[in-house]
Protein backbone atom coordinates (compact mmCIF):
# COMPACT_ATOMS: atom_id res chain seq x y z
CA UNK A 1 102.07 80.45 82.35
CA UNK A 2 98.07 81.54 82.33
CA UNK A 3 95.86 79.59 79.73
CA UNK A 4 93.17 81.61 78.45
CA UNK A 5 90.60 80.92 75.44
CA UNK A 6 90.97 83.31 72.54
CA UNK A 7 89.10 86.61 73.09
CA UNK A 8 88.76 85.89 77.24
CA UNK A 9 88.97 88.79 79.16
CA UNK A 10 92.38 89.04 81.32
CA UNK A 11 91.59 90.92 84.07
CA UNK A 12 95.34 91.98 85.96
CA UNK A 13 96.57 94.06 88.77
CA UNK A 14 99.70 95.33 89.61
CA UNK A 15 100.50 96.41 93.34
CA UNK A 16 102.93 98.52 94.59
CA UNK A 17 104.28 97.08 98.30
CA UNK A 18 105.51 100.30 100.37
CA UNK A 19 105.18 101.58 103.48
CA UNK A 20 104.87 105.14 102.02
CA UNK A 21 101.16 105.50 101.77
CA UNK A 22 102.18 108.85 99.34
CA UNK A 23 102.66 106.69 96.38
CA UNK A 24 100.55 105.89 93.36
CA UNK A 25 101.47 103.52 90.43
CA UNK A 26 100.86 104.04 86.97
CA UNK A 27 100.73 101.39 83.66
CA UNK A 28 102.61 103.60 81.13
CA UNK A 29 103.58 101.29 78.39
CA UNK A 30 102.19 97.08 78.31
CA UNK A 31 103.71 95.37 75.38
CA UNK A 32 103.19 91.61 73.89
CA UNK A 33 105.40 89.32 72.23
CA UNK A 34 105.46 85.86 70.81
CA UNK A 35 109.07 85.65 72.08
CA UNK A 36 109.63 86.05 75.64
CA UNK A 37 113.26 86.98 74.59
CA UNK A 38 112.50 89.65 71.87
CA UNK A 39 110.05 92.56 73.09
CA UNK A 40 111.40 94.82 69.83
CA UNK A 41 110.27 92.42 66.82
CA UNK A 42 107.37 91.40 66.62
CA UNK A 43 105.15 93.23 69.37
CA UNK A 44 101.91 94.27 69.74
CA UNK A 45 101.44 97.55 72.01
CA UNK A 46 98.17 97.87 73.88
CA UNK A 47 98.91 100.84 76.15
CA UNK A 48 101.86 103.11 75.09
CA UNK A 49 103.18 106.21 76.92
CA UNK A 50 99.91 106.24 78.35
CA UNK A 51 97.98 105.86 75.31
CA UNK A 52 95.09 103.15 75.03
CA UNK A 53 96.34 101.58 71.53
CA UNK A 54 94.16 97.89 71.76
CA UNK A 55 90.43 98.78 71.88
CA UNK A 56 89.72 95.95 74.43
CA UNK A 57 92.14 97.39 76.91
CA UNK A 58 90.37 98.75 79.69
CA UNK A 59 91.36 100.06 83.15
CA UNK A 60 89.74 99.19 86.22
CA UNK A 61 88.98 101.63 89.36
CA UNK A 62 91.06 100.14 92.38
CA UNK A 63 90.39 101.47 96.09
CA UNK A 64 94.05 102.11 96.76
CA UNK A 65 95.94 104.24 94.72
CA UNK A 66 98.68 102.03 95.09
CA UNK A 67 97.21 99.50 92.83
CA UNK A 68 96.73 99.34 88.91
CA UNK A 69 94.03 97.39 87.59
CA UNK A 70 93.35 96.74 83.51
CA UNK A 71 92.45 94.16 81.51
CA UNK A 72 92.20 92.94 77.56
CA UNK A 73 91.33 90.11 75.60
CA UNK A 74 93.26 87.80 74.93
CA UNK A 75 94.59 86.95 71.39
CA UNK A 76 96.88 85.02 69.48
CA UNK A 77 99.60 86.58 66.87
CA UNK A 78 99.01 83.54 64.80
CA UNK A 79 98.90 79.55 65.07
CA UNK A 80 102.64 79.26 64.37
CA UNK A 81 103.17 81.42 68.06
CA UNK A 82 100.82 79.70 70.64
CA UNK A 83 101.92 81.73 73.55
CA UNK A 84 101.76 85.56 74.21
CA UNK A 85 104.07 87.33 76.18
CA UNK A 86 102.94 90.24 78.01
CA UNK A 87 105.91 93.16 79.40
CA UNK A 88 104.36 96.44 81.10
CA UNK A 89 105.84 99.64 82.19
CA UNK A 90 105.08 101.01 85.26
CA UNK A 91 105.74 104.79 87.21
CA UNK A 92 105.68 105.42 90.84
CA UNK A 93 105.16 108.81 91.56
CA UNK A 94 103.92 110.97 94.67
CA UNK A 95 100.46 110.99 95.22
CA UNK A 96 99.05 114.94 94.47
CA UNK A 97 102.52 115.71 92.28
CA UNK A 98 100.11 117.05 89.75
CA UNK A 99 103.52 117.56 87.22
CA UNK A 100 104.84 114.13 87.61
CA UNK A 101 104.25 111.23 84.99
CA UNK A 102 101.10 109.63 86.53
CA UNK A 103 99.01 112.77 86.50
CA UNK A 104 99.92 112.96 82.67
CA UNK A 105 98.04 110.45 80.74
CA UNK A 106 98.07 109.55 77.81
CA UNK A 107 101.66 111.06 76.36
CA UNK A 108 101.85 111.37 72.15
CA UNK A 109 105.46 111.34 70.84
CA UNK A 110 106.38 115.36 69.85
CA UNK A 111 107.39 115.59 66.10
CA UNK A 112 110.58 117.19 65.81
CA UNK A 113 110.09 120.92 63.84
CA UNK A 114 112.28 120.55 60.46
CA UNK A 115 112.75 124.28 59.84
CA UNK A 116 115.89 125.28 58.66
């Protein structure tokens, strides 16, 4: 576990350990949870599909492409759940591969057409 004081800003970085020096990593989806064992009931999204959805989530520049960096503040769900679990997402794709999922961003769920 990481202690934090209500609205701290949690700064983290994910790294990608390869010896292919073509590779970039992408956070696609971070979700939080009072229940490390549920990540369906109960969440709270801050990035989805690409999409910023907490307005203190923030990425961070990082000088390898092979690194994510992003933080938030921290937050409780309420005083009943004093821990918050924190699951992410995250792509690999080829560095330049312009049609792959990195180079996408920010990804909105198509609505299906209901003609007849």
């Amino acid at each position: 576990p990481y202690y934090v004081d209500l609205n701290q800003n949690l700064f983290l970085q994910a790294s990608l350990h390869s010896s292919d020096q073509n590779l970039i990593v992408f956070v696609d989806t971070c979700t939080t949870t009072p229940d490390p064992n549920d990540f369906r009931a109960k969440t709270y999204e801050l990035i989805e599909r690409g999409c910023v959805k907490d307005p203190t989530y923030s990425s961070h520049s990082s000088p390898h492409s092979s690194v994510a960096r992003f933080s938030f503040n921290a937050f409780s769900f309420a005083k009943k759940y004093p821990s918050v679990y924190l699951q992410c997402e995250l792509v690999v794709c080829r560095h330049r591969d312009y049609s792959s999922r990195c180079y996408q961003g920010c990804v909105s769920r198509l609505k299906r057409n209901s003609g007849s």
